[in-house]
Protein backbone atom coordinates (compact mmCIF):
# COMPACT_ATOMS: atom_id res chain seq x y z
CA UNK A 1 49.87 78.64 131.14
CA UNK A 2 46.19 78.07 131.53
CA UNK A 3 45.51 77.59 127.56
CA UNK A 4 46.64 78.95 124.52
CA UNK A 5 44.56 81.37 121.99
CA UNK A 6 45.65 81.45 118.43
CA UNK A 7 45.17 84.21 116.28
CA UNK A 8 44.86 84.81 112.73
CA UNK A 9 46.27 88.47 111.70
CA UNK A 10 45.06 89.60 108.71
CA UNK A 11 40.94 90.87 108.98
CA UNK A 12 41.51 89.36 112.82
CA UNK A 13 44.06 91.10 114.99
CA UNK A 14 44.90 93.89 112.47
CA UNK A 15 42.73 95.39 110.23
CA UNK A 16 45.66 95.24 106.96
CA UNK A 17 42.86 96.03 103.97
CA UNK A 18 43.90 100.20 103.89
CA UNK A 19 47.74 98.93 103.06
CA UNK A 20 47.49 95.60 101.35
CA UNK A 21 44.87 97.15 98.83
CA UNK A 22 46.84 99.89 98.28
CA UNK A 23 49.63 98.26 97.25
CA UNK A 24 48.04 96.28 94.92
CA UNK A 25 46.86 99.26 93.09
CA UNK A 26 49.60 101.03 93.64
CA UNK A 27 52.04 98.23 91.79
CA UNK A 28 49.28 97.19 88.89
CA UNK A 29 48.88 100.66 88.29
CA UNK A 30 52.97 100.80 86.86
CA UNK A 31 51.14 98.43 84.52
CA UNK A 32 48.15 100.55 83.45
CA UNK A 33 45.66 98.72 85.39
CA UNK A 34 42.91 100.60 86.47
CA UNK A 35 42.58 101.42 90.75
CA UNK A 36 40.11 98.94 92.16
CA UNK A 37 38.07 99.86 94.56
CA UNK A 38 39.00 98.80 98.42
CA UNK A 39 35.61 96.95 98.71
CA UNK A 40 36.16 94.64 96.09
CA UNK A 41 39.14 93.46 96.98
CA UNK A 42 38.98 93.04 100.35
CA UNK A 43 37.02 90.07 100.07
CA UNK A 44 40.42 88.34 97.93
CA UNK A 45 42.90 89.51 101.34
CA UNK A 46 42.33 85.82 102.66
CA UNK A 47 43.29 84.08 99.52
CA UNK A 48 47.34 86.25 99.66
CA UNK A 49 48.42 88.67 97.76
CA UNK A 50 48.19 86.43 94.36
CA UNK A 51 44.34 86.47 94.56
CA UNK A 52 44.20 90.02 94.89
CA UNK A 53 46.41 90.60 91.98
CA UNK A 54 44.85 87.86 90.17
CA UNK A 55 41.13 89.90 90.96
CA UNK A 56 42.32 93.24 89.83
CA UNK A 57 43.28 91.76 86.43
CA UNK A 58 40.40 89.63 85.96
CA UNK A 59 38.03 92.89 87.06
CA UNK A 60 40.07 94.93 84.45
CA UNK A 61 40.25 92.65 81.61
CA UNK A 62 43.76 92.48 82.06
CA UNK A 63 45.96 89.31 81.05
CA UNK A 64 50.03 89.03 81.91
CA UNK A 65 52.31 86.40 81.18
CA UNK A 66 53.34 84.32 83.95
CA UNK A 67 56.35 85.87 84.00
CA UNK A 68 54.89 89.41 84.72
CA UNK A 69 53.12 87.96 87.04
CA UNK A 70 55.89 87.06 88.81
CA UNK A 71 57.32 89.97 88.73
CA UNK A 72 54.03 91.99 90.10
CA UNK A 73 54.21 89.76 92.75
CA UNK A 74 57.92 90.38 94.23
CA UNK A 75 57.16 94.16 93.58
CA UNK A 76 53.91 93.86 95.43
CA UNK A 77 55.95 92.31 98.60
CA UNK A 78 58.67 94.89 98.02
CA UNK A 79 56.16 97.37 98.42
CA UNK A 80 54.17 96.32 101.09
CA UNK A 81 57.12 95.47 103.57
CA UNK A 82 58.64 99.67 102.68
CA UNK A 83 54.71 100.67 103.61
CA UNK A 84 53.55 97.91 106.26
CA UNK A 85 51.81 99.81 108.91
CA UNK A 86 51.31 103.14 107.29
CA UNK A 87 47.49 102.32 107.32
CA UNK A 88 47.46 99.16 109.26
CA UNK A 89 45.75 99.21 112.62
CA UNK A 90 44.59 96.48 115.39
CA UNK A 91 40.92 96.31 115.78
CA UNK A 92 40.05 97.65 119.72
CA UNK A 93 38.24 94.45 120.19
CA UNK A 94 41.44 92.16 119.92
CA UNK A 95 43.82 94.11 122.01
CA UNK A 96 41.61 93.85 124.89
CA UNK A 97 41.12 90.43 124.26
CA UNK A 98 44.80 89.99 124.56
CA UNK A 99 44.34 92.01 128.07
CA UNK A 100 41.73 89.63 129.04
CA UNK A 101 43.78 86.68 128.45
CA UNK A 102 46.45 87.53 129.49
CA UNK A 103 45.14 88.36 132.81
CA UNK A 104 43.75 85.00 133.01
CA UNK A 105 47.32 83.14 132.75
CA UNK A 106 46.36 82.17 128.28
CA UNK A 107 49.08 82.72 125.77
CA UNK A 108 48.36 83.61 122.56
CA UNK A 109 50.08 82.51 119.33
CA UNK A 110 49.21 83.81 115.79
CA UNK A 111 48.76 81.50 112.44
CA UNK A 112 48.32 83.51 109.26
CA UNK A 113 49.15 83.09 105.35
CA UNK A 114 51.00 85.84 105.99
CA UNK A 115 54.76 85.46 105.34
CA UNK A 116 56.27 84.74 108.48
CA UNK A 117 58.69 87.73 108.15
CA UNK A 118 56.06 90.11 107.17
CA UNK A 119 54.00 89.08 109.77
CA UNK A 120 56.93 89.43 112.51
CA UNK A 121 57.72 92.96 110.91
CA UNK A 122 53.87 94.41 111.23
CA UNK A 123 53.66 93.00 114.69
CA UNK A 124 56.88 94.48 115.19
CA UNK A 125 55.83 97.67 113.58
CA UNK A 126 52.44 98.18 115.91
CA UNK A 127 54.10 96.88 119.10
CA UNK A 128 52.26 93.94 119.92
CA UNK A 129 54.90 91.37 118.80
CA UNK A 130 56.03 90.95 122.38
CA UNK A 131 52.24 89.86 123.37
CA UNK A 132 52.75 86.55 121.42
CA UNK A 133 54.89 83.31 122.50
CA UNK A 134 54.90 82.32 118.79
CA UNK A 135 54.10 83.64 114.81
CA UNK A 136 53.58 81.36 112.35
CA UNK A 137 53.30 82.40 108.69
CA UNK A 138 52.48 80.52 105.60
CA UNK A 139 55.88 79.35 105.13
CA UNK A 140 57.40 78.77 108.54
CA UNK A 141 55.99 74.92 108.43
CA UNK A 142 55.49 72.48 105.30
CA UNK A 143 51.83 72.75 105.53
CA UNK A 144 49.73 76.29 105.54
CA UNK A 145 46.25 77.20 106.07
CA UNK A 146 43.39 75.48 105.11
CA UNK A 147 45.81 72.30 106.27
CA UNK A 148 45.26 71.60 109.47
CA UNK A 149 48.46 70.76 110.04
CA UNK A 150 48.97 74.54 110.23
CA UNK A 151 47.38 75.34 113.16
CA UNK A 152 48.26 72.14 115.14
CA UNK A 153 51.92 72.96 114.32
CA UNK A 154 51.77 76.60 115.77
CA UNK A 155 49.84 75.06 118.90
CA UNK A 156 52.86 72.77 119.38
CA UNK A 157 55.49 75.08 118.90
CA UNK A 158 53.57 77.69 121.63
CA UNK A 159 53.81 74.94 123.85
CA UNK A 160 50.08 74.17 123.86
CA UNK A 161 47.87 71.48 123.28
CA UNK A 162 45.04 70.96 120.54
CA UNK A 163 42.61 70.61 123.45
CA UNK A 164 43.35 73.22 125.74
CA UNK A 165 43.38 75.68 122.87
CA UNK A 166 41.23 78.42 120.85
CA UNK A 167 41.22 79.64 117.16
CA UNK A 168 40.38 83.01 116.73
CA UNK A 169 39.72 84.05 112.98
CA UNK A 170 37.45 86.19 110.63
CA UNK A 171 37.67 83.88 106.85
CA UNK A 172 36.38 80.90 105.92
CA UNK A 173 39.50 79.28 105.64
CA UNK A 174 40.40 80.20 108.82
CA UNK A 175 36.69 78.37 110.21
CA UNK A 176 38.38 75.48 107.49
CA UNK A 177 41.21 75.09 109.29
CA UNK A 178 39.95 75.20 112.73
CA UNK A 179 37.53 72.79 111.79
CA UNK A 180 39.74 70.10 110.49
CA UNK A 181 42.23 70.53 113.21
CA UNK A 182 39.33 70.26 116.00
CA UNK A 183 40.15 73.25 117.49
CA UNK A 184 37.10 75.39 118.77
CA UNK A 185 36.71 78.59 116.93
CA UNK A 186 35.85 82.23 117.48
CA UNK A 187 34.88 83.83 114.35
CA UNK A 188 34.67 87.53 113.74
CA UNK A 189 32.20 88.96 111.10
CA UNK A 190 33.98 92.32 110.06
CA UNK A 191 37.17 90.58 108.50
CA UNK A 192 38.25 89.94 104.71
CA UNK A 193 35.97 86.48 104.28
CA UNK A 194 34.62 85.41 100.90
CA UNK A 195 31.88 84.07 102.90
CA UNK A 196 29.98 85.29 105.39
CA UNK A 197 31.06 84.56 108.77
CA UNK A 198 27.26 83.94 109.83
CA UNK A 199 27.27 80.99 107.57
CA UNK A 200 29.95 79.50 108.86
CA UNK A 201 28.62 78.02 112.19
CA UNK A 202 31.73 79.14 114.53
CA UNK A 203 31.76 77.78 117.80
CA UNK A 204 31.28 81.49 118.74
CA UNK A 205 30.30 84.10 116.53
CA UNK A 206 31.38 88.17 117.19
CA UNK A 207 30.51 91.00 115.83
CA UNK A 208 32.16 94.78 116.52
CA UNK A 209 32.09 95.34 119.82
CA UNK A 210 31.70 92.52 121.34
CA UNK A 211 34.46 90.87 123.92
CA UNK A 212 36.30 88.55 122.02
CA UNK A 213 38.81 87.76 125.28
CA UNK A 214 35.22 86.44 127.20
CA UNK A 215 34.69 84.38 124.31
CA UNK A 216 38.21 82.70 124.20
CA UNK A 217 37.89 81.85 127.97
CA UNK A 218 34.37 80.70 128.19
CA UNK A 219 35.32 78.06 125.09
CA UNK A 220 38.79 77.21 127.03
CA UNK A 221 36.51 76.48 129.87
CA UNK A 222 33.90 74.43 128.27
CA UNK A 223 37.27 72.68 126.82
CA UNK A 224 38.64 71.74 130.31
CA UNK A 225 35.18 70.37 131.72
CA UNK A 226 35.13 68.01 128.80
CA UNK A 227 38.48 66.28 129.56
């Protein structure tokens, strides 16, 4: 293995808005909350499926108990996981970057909030789980994302090492979490970030279309002349 590339999945490898902001509107709307548009919530995917909920109710003027809450929640992940990758589809830019690395001899690894089951099944469900030696959710370690502990725990378990490896990600917790765990970072600009990606300083910074796989290697490379 000549390096290891991490990937978040949400906004990074998959583009998840279409289903995950359906489903919130789909299970507040049992409730009579209004449909929100996509647009607006998009920016909330980062923060899990709580945010969202949490934004839809605060944009309606909504209030539940805590115990609906709780309950909008487990229907929300009922939901989802019956409708996963209805909408749900990988951005072209990512799977060639897993072509490009994986031409070059670098394994790739994905760290997302996502629940580590649900993030298994949409992998699953799109036929890329096979392309990764490891998926680590929000709940498969003690620790989850902006901890950095996160990321350095999916690096370990992929059978890398912190400085032979490469975060890609499109949120700012993702450039958080890189950050803290001194990991260099490729950040995309057309994910599901509260803040902009451009003022986030990433150690590389892509837009659509460009070749994220080029970017992985030439940071893996400036990593290896620096040991």
């Amino acid at each position: 293995m000549q390096g290891l590339a991490i990937f978040d999945l949400d906004g990074t490898l998959v583009d998840t808005a279409p289903d995950l902001v359906d489903t919130c509107n789909v299970v507040l709307s049992r409730r009579g909350v209004p449909t929100i548009q996509p647009e607006r919530l998009r920016v909330h995917i980062g923060m899990g499926a709580k945010a969202m909920i949490a934004a839809s109710l605060q944009e309606s003027g909504v209030t539940l108990g805590d115990d609906e809450l709780e309950a909008v929640h487990r229907e929300y992940l009922t939901h989802y996981g019956e409708r996963i990758a209805r909408d749900s589809r990988p951005f072209p830019e990512l799977l060639a970057a897993l072509d490009t690395i994986a031409a070059a001899d670098v394994a790739a690894a994905v760290c997302t909030n996502k629940r580590e089951a649900l993030a298994t099944q949409l992998l699953a469900e799109l036929g890329l789980l096979d392309r990764f030696v490891f998926v680590a959710g929000f709940d498969t370690f003690a620790v989850s994302k902006p901890d950095p502990g996160h990321l350095l725990a999916t690096i370990s378990a992929a059978g890398g090492v912190p400085d032979h490896a490469v975060y890609v990600g499109d949120s700012r917790i993702d450039r958080e979490t890189a950050q803290a765990a001194r990991v260099p970072f490729v950040g995309l600009t057309y994910g599901y970030s509260d803040v902009p990606m451009t003022e986030l300083a990433p150690d590389r910074l892509l837009g659509r279309g460009e070749d994220v796989g080029a970017a992985i290697l030439s940071l893996l490379a400036t990593s290896s002349q620096q040991r």
